[in-house]
C-alpha atoms as a PDB file:
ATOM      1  CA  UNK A   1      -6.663   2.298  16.996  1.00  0.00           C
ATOM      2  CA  UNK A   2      -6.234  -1.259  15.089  1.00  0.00           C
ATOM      3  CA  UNK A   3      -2.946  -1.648  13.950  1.00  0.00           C
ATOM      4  CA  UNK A   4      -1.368  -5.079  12.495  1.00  0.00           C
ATOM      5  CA  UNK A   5       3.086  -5.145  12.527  1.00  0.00           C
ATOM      6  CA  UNK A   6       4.268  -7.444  10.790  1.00  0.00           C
ATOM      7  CA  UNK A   7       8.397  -7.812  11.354  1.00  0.00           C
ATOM      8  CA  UNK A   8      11.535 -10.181  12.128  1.00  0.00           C
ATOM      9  CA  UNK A   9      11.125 -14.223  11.902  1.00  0.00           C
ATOM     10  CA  UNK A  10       8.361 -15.829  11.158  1.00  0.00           C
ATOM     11  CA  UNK A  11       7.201 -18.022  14.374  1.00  0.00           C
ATOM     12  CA  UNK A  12       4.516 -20.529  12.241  1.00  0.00           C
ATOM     13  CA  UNK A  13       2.050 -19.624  14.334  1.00  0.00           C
ATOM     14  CA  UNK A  14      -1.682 -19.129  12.868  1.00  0.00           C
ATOM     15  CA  UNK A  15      -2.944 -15.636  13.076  1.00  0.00           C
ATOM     16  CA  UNK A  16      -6.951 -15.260  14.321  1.00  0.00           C
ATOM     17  CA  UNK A  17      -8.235 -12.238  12.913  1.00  0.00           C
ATOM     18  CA  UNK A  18     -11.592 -10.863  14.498  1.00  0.00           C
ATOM     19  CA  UNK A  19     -11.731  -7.209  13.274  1.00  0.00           C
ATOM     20  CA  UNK A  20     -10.588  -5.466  10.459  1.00  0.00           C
ATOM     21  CA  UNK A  21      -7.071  -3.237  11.234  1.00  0.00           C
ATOM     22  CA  UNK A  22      -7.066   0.083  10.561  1.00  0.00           C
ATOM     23  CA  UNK A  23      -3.487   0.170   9.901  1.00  0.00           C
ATOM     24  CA  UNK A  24      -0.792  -2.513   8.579  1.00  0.00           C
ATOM     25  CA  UNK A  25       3.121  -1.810   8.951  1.00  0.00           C
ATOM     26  CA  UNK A  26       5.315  -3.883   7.446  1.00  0.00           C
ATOM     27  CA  UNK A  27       8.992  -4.499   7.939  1.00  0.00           C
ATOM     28  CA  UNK A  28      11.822  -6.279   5.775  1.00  0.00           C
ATOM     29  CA  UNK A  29      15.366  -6.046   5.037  1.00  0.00           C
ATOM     30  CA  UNK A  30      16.518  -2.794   3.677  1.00  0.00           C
ATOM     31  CA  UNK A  31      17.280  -3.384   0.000  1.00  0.00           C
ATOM     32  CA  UNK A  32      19.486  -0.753  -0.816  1.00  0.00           C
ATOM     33  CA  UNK A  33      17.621   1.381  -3.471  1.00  0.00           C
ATOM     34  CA  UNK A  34      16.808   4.818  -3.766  1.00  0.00           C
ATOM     35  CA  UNK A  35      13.336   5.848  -2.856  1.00  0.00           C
ATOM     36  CA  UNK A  36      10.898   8.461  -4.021  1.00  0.00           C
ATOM     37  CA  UNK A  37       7.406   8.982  -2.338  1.00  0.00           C
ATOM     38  CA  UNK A  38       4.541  11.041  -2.990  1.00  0.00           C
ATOM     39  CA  UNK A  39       1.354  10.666  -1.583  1.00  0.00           C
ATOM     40  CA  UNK A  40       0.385   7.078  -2.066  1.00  0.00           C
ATOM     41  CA  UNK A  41       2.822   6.277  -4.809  1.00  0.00           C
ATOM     42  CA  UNK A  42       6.343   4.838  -4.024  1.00  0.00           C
ATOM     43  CA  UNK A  43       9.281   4.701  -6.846  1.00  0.00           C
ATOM     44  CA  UNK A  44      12.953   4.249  -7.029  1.00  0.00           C
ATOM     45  CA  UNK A  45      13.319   7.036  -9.094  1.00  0.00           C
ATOM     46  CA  UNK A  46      11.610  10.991  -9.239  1.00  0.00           C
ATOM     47  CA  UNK A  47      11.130  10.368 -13.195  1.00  0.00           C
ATOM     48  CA  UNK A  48       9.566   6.909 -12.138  1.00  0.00           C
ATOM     49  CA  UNK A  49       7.367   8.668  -9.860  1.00  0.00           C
ATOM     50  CA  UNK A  50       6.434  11.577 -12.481  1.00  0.00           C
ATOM     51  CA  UNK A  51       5.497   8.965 -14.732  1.00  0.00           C
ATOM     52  CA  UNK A  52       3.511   7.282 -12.457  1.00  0.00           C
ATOM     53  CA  UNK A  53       1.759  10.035 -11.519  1.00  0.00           C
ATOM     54  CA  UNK A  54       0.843  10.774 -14.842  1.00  0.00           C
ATOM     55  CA  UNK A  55      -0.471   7.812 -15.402  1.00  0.00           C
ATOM     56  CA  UNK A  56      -2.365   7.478 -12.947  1.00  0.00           C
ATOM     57  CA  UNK A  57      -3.731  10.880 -14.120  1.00  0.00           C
ATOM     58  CA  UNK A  58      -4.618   9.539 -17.545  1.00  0.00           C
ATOM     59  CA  UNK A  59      -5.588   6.339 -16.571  1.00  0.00           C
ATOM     60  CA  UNK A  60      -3.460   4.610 -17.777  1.00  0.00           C
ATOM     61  CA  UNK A  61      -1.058   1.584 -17.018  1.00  0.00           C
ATOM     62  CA  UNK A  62      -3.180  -0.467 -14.235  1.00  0.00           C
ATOM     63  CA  UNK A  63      -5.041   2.763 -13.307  1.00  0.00           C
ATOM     64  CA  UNK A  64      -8.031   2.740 -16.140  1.00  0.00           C
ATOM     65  CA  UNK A  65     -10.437   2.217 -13.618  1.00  0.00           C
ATOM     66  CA  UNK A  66      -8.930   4.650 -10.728  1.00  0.00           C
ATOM     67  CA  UNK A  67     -11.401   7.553 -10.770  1.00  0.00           C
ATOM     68  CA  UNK A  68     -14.375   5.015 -10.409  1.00  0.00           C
ATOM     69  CA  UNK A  69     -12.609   2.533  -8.354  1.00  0.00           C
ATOM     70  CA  UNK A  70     -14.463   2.496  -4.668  1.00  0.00           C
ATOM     71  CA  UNK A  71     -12.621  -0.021  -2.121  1.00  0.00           C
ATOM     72  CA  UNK A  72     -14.887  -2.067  -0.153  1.00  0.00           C
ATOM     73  CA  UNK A  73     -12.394  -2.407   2.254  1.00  0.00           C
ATOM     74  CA  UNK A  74     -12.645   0.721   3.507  1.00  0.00           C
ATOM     75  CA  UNK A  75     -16.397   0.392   3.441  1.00  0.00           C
ATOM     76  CA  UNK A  76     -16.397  -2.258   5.872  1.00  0.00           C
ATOM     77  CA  UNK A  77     -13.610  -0.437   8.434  1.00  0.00           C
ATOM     78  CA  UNK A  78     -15.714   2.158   9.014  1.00  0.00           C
ATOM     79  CA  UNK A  79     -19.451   0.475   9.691  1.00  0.00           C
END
């Protein structure tokens, strides 16, 4: 498996990629809020989240083009 971490100082080197990663994890200094996850979706809040889900249900907010939306990204990943 391809994975890319990314955590700690930065060294200013240059990064070479030659393949896509299958996964990213990224790390940063804890800020101190609440968190609420489900599935993909990430909130401070559970009414934050319930919102979001519903929007993303009615496509709305950013999400109009969600049930259509096809990443190419994940196209390419798995040739």
């Amino acid at each position: 498996m391809q994975c890319v971490v990314l955590s700690g100082k930065p060294i200013n080197e240059p990064i070479e990629q030659y393949a896509l990663p299958i996964c990213v994890v990224l790390s940063g200094k804890p800020i101190n809020e609440p968190i609420e996850q489900y599935g993909p979706f990430v909130m401070t809040t559970r009414s934050e989240l319930q919102q979001t889900i519903r929007d993303y249900q009615d496509g709305k907010n950013g999400f109009e083009n969600a049930a259509t939306w096809n990443s190419s990204i994940a196209e390419l990943a798995y040739q």
